[in-house]
C-alpha atoms as a PDB file:
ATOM      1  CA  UNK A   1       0.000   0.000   0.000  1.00  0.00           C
ATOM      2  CA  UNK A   2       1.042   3.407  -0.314  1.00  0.00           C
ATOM      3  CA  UNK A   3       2.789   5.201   2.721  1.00  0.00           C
ATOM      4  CA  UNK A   4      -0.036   6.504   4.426  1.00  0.00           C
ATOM      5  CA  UNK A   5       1.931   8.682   6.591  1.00  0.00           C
ATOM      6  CA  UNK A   6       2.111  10.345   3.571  1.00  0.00           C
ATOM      7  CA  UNK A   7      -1.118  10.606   2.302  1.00  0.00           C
ATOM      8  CA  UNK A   8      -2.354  11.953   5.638  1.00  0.00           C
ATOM      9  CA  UNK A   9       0.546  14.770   5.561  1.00  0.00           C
ATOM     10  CA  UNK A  10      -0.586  15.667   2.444  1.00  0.00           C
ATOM     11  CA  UNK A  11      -4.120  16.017   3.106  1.00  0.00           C
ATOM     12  CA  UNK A  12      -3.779  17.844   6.298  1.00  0.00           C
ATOM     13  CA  UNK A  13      -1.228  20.598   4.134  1.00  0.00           C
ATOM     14  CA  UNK A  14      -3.782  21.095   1.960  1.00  0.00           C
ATOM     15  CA  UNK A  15      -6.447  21.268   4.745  1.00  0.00           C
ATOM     16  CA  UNK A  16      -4.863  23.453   6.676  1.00  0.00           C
ATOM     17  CA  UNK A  17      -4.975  26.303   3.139  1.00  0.00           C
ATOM     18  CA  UNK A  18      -8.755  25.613   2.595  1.00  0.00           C
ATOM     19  CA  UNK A  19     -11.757  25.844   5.331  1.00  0.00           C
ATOM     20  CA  UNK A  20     -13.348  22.283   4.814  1.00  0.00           C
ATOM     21  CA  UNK A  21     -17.083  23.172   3.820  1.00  0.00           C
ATOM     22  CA  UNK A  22     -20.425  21.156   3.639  1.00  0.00           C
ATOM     23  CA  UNK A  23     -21.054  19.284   0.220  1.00  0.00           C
ATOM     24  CA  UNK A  24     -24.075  20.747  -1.480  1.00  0.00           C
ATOM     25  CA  UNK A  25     -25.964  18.652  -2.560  1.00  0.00           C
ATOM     26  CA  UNK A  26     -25.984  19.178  -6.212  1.00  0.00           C
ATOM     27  CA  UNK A  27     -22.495  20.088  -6.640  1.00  0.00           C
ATOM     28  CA  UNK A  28     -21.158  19.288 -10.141  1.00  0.00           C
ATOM     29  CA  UNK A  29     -24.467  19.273 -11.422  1.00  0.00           C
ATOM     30  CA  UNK A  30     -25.776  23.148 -11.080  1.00  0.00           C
ATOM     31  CA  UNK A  31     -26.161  25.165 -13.515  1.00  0.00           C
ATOM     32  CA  UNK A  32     -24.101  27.946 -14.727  1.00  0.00           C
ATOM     33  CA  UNK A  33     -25.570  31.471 -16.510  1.00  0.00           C
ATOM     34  CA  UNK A  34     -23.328  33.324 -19.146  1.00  0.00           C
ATOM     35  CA  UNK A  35     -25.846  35.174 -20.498  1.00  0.00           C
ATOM     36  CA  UNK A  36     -28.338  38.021 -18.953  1.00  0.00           C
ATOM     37  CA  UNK A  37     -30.813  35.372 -17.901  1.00  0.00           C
ATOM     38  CA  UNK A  38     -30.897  33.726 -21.728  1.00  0.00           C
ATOM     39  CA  UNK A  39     -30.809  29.878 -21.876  1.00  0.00           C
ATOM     40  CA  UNK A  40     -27.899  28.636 -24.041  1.00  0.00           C
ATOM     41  CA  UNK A  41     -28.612  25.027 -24.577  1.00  0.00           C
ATOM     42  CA  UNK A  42     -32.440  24.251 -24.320  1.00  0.00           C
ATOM     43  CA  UNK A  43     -33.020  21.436 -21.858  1.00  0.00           C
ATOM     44  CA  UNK A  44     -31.687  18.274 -23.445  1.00  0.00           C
ATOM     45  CA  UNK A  45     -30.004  19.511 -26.351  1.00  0.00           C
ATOM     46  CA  UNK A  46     -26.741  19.278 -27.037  1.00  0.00           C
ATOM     47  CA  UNK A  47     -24.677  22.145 -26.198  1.00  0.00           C
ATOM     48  CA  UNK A  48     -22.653  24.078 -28.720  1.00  0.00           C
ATOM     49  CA  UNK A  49     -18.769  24.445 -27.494  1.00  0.00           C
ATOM     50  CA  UNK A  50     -18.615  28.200 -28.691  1.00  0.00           C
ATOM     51  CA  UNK A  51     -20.775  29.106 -25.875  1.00  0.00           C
ATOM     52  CA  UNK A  52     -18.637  27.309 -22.898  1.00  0.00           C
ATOM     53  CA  UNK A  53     -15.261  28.287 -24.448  1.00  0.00           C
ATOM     54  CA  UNK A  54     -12.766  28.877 -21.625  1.00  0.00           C
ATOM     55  CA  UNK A  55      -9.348  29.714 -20.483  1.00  0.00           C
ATOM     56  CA  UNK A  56      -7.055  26.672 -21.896  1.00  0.00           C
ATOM     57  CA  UNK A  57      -6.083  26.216 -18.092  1.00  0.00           C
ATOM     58  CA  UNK A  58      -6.562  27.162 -14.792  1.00  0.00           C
ATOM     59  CA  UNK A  59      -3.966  27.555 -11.953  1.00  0.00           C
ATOM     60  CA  UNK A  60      -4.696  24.929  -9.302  1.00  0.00           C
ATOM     61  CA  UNK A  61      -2.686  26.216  -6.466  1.00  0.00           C
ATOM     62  CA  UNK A  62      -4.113  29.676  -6.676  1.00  0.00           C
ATOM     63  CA  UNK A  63      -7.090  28.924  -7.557  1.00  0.00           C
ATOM     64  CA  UNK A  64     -10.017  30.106  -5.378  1.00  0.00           C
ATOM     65  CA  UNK A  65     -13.363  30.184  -6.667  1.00  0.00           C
ATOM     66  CA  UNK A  66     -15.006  29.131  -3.505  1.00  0.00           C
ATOM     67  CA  UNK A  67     -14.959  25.550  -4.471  1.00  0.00           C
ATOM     68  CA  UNK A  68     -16.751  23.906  -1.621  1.00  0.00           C
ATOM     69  CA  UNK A  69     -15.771  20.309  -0.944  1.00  0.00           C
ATOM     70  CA  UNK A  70     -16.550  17.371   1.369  1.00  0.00           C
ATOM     71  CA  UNK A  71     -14.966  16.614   4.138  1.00  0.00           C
ATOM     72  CA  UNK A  72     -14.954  12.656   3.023  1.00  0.00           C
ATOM     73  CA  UNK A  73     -16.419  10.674   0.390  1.00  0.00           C
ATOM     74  CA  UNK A  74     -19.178   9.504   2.836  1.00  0.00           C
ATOM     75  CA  UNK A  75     -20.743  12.913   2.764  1.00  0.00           C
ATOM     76  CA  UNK A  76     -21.434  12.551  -0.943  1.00  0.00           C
ATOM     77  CA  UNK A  77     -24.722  10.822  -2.510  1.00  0.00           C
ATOM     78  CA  UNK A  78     -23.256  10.007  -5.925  1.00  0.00           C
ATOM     79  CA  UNK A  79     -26.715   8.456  -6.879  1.00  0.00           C
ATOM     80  CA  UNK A  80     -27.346  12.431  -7.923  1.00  0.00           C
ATOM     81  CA  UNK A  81     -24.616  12.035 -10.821  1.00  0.00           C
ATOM     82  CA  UNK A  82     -25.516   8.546 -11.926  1.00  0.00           C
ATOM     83  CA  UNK A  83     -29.032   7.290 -13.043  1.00  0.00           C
ATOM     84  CA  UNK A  84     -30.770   3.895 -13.780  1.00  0.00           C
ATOM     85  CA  UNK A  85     -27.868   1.778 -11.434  1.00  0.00           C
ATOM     86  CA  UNK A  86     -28.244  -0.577  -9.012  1.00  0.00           C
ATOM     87  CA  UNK A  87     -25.679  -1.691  -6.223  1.00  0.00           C
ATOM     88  CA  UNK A  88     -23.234   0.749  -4.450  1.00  0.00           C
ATOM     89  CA  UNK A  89     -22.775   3.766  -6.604  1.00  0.00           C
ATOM     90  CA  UNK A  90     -19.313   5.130  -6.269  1.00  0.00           C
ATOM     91  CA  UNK A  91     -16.828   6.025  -9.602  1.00  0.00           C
ATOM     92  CA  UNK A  92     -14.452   3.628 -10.436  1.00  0.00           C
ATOM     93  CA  UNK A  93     -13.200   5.341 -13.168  1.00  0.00           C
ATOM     94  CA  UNK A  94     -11.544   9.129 -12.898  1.00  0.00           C
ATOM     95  CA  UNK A  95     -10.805  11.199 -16.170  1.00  0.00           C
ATOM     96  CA  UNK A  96      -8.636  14.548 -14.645  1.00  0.00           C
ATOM     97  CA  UNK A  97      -9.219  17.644 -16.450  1.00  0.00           C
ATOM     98  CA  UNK A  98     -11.664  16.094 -18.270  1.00  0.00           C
ATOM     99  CA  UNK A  99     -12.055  19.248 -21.002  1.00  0.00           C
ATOM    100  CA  UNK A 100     -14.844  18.761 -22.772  1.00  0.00           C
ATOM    101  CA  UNK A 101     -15.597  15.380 -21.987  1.00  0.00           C
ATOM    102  CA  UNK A 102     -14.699  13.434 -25.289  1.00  0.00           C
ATOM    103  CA  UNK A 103     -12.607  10.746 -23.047  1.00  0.00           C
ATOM    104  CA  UNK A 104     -15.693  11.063 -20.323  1.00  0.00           C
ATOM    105  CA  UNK A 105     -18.096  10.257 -22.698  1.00  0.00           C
ATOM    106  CA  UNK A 106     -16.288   7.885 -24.847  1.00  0.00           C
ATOM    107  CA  UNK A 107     -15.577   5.861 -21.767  1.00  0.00           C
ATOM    108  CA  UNK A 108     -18.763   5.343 -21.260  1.00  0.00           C
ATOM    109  CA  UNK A 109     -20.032   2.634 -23.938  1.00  0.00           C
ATOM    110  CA  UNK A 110     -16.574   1.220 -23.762  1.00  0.00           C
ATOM    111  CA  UNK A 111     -16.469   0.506 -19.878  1.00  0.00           C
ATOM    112  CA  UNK A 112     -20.331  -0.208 -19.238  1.00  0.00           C
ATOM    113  CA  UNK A 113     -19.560  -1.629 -16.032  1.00  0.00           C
ATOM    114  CA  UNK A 114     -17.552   0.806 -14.783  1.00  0.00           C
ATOM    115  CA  UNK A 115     -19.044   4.685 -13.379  1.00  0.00           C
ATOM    116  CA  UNK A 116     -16.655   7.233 -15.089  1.00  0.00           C
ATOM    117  CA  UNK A 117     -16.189  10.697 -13.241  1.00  0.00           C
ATOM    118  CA  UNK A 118     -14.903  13.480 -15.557  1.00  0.00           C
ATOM    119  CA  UNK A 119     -13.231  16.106 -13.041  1.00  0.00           C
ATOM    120  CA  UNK A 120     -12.945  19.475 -14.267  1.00  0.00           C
ATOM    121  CA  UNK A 121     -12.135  22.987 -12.677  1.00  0.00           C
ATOM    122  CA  UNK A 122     -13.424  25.382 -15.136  1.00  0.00           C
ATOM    123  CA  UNK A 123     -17.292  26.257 -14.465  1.00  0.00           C
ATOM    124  CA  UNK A 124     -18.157  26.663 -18.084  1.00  0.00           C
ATOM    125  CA  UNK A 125     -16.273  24.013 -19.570  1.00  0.00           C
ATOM    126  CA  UNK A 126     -17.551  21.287 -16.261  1.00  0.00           C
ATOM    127  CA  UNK A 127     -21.143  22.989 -17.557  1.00  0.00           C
ATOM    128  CA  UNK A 128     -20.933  21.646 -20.742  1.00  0.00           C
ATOM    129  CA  UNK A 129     -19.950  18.690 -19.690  1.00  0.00           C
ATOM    130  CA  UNK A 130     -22.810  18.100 -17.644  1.00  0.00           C
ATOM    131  CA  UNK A 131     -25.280  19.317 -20.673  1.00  0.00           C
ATOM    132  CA  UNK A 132     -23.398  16.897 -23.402  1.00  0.00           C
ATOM    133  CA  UNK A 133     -24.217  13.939 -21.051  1.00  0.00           C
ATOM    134  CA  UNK A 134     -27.091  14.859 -20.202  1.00  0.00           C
ATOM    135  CA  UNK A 135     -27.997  14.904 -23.859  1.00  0.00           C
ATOM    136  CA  UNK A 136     -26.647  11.480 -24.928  1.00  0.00           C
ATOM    137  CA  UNK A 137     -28.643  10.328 -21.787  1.00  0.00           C
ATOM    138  CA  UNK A 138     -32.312  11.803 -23.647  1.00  0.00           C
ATOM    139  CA  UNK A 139     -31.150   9.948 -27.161  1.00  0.00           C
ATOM    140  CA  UNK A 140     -33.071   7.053 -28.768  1.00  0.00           C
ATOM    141  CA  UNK A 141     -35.043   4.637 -27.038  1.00  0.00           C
ATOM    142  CA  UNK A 142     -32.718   3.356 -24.639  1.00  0.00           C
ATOM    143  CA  UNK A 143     -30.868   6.125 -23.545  1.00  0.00           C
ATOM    144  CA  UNK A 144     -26.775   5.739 -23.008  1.00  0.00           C
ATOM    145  CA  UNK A 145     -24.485   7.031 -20.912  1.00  0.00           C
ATOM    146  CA  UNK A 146     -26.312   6.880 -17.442  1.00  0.00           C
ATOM    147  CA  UNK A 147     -22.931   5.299 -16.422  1.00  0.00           C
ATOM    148  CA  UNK A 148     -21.099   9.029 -16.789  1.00  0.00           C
ATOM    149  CA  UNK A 149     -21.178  12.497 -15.093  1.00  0.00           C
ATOM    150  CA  UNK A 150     -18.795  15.227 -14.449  1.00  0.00           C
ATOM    151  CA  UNK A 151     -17.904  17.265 -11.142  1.00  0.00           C
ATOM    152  CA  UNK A 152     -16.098  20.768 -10.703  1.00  0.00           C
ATOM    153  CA  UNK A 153     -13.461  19.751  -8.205  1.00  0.00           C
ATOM    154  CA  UNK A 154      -9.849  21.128  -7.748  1.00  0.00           C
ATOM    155  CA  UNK A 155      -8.147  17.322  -8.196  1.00  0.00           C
ATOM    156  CA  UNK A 156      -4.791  18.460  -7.052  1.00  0.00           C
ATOM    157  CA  UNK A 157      -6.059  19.895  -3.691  1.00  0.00           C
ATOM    158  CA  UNK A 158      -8.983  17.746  -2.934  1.00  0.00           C
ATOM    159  CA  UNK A 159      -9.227  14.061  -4.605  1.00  0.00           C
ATOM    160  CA  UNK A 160      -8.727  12.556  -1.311  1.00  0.00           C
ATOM    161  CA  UNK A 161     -12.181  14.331  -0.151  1.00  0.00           C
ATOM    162  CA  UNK A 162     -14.137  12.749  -2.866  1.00  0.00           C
ATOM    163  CA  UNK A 163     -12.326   9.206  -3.839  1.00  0.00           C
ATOM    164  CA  UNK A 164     -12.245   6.586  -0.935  1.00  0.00           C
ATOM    165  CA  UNK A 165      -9.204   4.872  -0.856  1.00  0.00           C
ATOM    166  CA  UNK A 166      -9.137   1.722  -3.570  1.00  0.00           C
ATOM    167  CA  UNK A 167     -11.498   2.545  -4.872  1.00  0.00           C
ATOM    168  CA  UNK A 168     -10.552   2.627  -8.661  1.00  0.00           C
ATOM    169  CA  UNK A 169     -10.163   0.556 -11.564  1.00  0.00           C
ATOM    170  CA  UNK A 170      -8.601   3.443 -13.554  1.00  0.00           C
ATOM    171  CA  UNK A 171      -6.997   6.965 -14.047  1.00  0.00           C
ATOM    172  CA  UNK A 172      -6.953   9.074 -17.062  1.00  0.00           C
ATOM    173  CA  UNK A 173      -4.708  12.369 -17.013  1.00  0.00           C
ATOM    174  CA  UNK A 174      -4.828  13.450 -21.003  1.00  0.00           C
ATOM    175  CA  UNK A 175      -2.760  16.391 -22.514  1.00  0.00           C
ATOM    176  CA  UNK A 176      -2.530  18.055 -18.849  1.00  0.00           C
ATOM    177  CA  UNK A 177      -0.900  21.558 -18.725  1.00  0.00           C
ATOM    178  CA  UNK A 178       3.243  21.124 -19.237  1.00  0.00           C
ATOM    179  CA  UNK A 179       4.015  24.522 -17.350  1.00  0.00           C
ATOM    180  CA  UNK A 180       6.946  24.691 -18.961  1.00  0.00           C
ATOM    181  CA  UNK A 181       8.629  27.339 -16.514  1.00  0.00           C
ATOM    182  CA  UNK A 182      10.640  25.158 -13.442  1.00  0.00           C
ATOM    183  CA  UNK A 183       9.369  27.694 -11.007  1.00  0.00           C
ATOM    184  CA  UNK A 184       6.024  25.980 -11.873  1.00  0.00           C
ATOM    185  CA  UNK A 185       6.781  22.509 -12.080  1.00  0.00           C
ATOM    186  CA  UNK A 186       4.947  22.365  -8.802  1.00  0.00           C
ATOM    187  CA  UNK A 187       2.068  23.096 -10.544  1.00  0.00           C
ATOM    188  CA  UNK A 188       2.339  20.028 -12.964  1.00  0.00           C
ATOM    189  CA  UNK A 189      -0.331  17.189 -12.043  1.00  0.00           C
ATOM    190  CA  UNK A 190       1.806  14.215 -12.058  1.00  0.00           C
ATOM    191  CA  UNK A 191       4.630  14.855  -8.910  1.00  0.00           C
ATOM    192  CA  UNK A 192       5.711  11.958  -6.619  1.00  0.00           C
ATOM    193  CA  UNK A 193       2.841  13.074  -3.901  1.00  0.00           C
ATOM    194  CA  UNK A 194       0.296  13.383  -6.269  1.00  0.00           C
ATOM    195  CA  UNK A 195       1.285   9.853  -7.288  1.00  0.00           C
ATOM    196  CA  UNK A 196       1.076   8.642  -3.868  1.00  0.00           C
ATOM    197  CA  UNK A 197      -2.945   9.952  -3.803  1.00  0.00           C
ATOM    198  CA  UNK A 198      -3.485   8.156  -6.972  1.00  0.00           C
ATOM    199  CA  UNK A 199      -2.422   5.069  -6.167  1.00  0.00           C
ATOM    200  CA  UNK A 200      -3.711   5.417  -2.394  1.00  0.00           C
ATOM    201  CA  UNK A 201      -7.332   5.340  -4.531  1.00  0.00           C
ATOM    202  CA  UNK A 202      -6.435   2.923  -7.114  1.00  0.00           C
ATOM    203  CA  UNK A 203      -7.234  -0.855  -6.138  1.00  0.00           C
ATOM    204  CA  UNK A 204      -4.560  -3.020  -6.727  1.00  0.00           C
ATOM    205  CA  UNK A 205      -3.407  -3.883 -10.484  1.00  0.00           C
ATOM    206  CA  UNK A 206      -5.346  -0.647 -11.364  1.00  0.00           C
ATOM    207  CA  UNK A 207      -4.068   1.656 -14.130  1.00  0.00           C
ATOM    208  CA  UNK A 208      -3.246   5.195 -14.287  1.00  0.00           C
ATOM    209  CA  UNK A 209      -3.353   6.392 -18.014  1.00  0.00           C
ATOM    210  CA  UNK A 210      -0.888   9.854 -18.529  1.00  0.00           C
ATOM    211  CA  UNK A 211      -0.823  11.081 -22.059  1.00  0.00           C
ATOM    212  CA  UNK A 212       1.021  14.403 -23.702  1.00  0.00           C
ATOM    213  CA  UNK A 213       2.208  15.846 -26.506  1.00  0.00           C
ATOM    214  CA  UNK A 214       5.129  17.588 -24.792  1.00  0.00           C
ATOM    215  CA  UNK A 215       8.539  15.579 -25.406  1.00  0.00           C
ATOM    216  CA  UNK A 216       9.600  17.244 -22.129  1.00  0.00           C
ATOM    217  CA  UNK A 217       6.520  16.706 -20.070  1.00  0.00           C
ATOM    218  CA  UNK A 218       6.765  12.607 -21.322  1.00  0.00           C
ATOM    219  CA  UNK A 219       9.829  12.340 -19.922  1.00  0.00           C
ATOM    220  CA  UNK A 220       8.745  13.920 -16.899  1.00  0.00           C
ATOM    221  CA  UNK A 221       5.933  11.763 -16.380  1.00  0.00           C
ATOM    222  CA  UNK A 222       8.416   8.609 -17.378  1.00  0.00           C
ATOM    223  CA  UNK A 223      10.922  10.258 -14.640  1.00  0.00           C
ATOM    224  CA  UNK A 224       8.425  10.853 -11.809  1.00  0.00           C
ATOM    225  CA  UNK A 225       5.858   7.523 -12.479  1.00  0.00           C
ATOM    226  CA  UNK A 226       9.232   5.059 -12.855  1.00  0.00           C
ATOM    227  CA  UNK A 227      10.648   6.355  -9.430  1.00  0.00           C
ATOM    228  CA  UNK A 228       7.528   5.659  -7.987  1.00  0.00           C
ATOM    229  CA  UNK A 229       7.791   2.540  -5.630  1.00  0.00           C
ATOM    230  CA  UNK A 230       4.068   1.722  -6.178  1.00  0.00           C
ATOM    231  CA  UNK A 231       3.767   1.953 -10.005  1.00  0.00           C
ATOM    232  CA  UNK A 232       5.248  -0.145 -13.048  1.00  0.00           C
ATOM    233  CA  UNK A 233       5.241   0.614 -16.132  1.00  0.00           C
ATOM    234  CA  UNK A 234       3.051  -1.261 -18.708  1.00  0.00           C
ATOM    235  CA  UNK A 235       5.426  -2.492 -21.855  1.00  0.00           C
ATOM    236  CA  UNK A 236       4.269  -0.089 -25.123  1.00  0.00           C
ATOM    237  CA  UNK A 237       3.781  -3.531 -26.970  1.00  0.00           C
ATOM    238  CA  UNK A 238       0.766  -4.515 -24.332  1.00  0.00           C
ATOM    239  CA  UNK A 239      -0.293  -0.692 -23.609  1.00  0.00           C
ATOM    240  CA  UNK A 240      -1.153  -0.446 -27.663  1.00  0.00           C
ATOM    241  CA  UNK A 241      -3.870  -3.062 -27.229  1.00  0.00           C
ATOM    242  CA  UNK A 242      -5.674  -1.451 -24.817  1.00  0.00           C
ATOM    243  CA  UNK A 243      -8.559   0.400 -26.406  1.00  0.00           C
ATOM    244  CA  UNK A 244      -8.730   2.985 -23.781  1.00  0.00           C
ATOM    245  CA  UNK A 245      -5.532   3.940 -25.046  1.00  0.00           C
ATOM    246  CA  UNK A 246      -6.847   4.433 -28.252  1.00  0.00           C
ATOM    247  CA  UNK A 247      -9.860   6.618 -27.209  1.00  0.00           C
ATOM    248  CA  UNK A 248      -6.821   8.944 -25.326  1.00  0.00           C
ATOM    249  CA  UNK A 249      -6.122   9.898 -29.364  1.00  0.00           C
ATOM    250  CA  UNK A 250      -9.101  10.046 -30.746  1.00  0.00           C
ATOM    251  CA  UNK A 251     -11.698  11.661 -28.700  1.00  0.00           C
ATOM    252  CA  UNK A 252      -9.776  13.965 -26.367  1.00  0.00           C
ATOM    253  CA  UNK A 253      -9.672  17.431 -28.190  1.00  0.00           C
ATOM    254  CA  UNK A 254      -5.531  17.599 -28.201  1.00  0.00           C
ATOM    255  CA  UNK A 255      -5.437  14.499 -29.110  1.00  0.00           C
ATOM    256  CA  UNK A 256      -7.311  15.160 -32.242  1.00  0.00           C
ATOM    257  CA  UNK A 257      -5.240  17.973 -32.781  1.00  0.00           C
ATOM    258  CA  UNK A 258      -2.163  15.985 -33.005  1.00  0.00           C
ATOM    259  CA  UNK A 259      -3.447  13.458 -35.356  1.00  0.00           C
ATOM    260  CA  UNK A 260      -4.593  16.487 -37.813  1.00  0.00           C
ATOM    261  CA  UNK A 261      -0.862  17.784 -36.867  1.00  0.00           C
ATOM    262  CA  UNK A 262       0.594  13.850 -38.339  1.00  0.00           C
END
């Protein structure tokens, strides 16, 4: 297991920066107005991107947006993100810094079993989100997708407040921000504490999934993730075979940019 010492220190740092607050009920799944009162995306409908365009990234250490969070996973009902499931409702599946939700959503069909989470920390872009799966949910005659939902959550600060620990089948961190400068390396979502979290909520023989662009960023993530007593790396020639893998490419926006790019 992960050193829990650890796990606790780092909890209590980040505790100690941010008053713990009650979980609202509907957290992750409000809605948000950009418009004088207008509805953007009729109830239902799929939403259209140009209205939830946002800043590329967000700062995560200074962010502060009044993010209210729980102060354990106990305190949250996830039955309010997932519909039509039976059993203990809980994710099992994270995608951090979702974007848009093309992994979120592809993730879906692929893993019905599974509950994917999309966690996002933009308001507008989490919105969309929300609205795009909601929308898959209300097509056809069966409906899809009932097995996805999104939440506005500050990962690097609070996962442990909303994932239990092993909890998870799988991590997806796809085309995160490089922050190129050193001075903010600290900012970059992959460090070895951040790697001790993840794998303090993965179960055992779980996956985390890191994907980039950035030569320099790869190697990072090699660097940081091989040094890392609790991970091993996955041989390319078995990683290729994985379909989730593929879905990183093709349905996450920068990874469609890339294969337009060859």
């Amino acid at each position: 297991e992960p050193d829990a010492k650890k796990t606790k220190l780092n909890t209590a740092s980040s505790n100690e920066k941010n008053q713990l607050l009650p979980l609202p009920a509907t957290i992750g799944l409000e809605q948000y107005s950009f418009t004088d009162g207008v509805d953007i995306t009729p109830s239902g409908a799929m939403p259209q991107k140009k209205y939830y365009r946002s800043r590329a990234h967000a700062n995560p250490l200074s962010f502060n947006d009044n993010l209210s969070y729980p102060k354990s996973p106990d305190a949250i009902d996830w039955r309010s993100y997932y519909s039509n499931l039976s059993g203990p409702v809980h994710p099992t599946v994270l995608d951090i810094g979702c974007g848009f939700g093309g992994l979120t959503c592809s993730l879906s069909p692929l893993l019905p079993s599974s509950r994917i989470m999309g966690m996002e920390i933009r308001a507008k872009v989490c919105e969309y989100v929300r609205l795009r799966i909601m929308s898959l949910r209300n097509e056809g005659d069966k409906g899809t997708h009932h097995n996805a939902a999104v939440i506005r959550v500050n990962t690097m600060k609070n996962l442990l407040n909303y994932i239990a620990p092993g909890t998870l089948s799988k991590i997806f961190i796809c085309f995160p921000d490089p922050h190129f400068k050193t001075k903010n390396h600290r900012r970059r979502i992959v460090t070895y504490d951040l790697l001790t979290e993840y794998a303090y909520v993965l179960a055992p023989g779980s996956k985390l999934y890191l994907i980039t662009d950035v030569e320099e960023l790869h190697n990072w993530h090699v660097e940081k993730s091989d040094s890392h007593e609790m991970f091993e790396r996955i041989p390319d020639t078995e990683a290729i075979k994985d379909p989730c893998v593929k879905l990183m490419i093709e349905t996450t926006e920068e990874g469609k940019k890339v294969e337009r790019s060859g």
